[in-house]
N, C-alpha and C. Protein backbone atom coordinates (compact mmCIF):
# COMPACT_ATOMS: atom_id res chain seq x y z
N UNK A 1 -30.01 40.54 -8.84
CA UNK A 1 -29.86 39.80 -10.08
C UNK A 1 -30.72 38.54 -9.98
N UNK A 2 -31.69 38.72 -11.31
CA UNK A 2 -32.31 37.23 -10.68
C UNK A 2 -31.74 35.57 -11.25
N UNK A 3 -32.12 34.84 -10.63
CA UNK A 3 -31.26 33.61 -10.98
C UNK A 3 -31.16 33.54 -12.38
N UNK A 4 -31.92 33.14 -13.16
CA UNK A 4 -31.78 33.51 -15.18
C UNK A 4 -30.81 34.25 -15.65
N UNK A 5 -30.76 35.76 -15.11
CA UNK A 5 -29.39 36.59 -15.40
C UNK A 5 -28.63 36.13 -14.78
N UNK A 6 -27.90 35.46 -13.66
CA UNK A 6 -27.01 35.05 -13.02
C UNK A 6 -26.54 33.74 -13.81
N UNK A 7 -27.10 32.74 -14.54
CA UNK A 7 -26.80 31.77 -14.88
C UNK A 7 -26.28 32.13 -16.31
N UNK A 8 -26.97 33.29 -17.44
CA UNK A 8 -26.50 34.27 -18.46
C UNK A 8 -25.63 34.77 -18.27
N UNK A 9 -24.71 35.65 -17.04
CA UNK A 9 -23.74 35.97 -17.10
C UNK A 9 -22.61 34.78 -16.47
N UNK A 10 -23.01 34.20 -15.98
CA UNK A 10 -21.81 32.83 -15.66
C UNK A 10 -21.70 32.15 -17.29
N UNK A 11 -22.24 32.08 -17.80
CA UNK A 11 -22.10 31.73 -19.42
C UNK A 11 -21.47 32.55 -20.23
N UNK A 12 -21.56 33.45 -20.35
CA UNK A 12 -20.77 34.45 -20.87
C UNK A 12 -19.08 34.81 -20.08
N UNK A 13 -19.50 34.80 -18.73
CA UNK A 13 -18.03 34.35 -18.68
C UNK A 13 -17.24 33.63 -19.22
N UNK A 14 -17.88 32.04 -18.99
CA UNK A 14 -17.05 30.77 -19.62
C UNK A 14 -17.00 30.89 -21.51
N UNK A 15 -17.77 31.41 -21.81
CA UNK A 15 -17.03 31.85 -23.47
C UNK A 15 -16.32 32.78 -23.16
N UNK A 16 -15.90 33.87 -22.86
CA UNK A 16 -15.30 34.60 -22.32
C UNK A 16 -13.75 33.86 -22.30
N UNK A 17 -13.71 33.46 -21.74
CA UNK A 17 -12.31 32.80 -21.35
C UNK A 17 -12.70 31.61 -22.77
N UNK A 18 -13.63 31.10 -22.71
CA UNK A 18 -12.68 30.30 -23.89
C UNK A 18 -12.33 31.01 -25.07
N UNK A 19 -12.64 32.14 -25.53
CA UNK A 19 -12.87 33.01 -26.91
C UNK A 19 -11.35 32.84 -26.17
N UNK A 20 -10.84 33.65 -25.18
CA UNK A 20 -9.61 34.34 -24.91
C UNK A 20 -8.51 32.97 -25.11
N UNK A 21 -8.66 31.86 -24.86
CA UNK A 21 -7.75 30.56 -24.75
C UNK A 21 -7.61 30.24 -26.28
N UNK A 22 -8.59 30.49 -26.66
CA UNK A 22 -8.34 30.23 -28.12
C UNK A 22 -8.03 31.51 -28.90
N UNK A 23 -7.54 32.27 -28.69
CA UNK A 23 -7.51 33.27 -28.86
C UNK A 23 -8.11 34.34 -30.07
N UNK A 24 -9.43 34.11 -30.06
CA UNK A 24 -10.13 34.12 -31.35
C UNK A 24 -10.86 35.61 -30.81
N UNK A 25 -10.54 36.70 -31.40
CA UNK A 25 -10.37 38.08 -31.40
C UNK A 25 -11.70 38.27 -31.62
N UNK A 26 -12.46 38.56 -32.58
CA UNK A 26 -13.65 38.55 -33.20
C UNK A 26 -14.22 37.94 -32.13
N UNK A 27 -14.70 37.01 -31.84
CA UNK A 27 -15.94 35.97 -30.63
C UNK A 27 -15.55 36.70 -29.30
N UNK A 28 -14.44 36.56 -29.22
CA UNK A 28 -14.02 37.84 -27.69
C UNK A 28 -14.54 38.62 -28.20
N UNK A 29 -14.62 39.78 -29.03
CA UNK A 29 -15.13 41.51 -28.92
C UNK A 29 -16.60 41.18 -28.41
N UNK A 30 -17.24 40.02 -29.52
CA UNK A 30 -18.51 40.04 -29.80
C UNK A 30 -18.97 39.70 -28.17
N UNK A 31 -18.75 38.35 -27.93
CA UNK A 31 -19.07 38.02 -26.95
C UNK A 31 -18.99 39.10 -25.37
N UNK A 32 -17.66 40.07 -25.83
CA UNK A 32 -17.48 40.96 -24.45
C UNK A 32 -18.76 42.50 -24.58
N UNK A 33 -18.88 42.62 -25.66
CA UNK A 33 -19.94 43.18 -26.29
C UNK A 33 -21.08 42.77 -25.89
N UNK A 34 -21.60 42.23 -26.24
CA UNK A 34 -23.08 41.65 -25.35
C UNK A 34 -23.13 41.33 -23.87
N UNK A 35 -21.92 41.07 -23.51
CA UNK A 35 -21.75 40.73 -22.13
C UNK A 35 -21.99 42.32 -21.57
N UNK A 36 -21.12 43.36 -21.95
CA UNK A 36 -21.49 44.70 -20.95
C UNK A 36 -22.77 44.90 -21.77
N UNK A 37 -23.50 44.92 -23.04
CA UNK A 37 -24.33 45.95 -23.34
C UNK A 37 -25.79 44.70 -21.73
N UNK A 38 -25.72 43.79 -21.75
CA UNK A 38 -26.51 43.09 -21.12
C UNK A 38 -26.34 43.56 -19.61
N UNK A 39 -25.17 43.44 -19.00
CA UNK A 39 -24.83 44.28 -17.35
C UNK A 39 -25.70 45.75 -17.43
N UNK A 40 -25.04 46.34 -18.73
CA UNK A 40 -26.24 47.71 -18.75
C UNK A 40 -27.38 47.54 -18.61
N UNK A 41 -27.70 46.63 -19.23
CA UNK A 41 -29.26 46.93 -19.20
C UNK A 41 -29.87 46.16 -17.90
N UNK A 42 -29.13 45.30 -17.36
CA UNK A 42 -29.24 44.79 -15.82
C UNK A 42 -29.24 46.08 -14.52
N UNK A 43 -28.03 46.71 -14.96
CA UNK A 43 -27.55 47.80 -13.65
C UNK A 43 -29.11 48.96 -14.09
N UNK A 44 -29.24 49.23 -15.42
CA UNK A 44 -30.14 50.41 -15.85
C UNK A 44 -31.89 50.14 -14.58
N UNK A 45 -32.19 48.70 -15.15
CA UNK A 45 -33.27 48.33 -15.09
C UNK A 45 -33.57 48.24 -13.43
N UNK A 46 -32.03 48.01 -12.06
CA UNK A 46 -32.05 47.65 -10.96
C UNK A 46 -32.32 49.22 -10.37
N UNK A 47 -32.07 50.37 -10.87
CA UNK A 47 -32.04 51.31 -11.07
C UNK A 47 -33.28 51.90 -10.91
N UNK A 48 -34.17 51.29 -12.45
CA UNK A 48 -35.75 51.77 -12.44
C UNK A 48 -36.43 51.16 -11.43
N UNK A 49 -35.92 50.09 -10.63
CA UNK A 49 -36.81 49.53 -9.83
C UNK A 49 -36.90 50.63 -8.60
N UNK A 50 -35.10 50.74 -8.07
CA UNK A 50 -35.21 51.46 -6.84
C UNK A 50 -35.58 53.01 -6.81
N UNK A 51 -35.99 53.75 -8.30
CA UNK A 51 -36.53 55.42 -8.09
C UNK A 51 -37.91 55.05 -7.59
């Protein structure tokens, strides 16, 4: 993971939890939504490197 994505997904954590504290349904989906479609395309891409 390079540092840029590492600092992108530590951000998305912390909305993450705040969507959830505030308990605002909608910004959680969205936000958990981009959070995996982005891991995908992280895990996909770590993937194309190592074939």
């Amino acid at each position: 993971m390079t540092p840029s994505r590492w600092a992108q997904a530590v951000a998305e954590h912390e909305d993450i939890i705040t969507h959830l504290s505030a308990r605002d349904g909608a910004k959680l989906a969205a936000t958990l939504r981009a959070h995996l479609e982005n891991k995908l395309r992280a895990v996909s891409q770590q993937f194309e490197r190592s074939a």
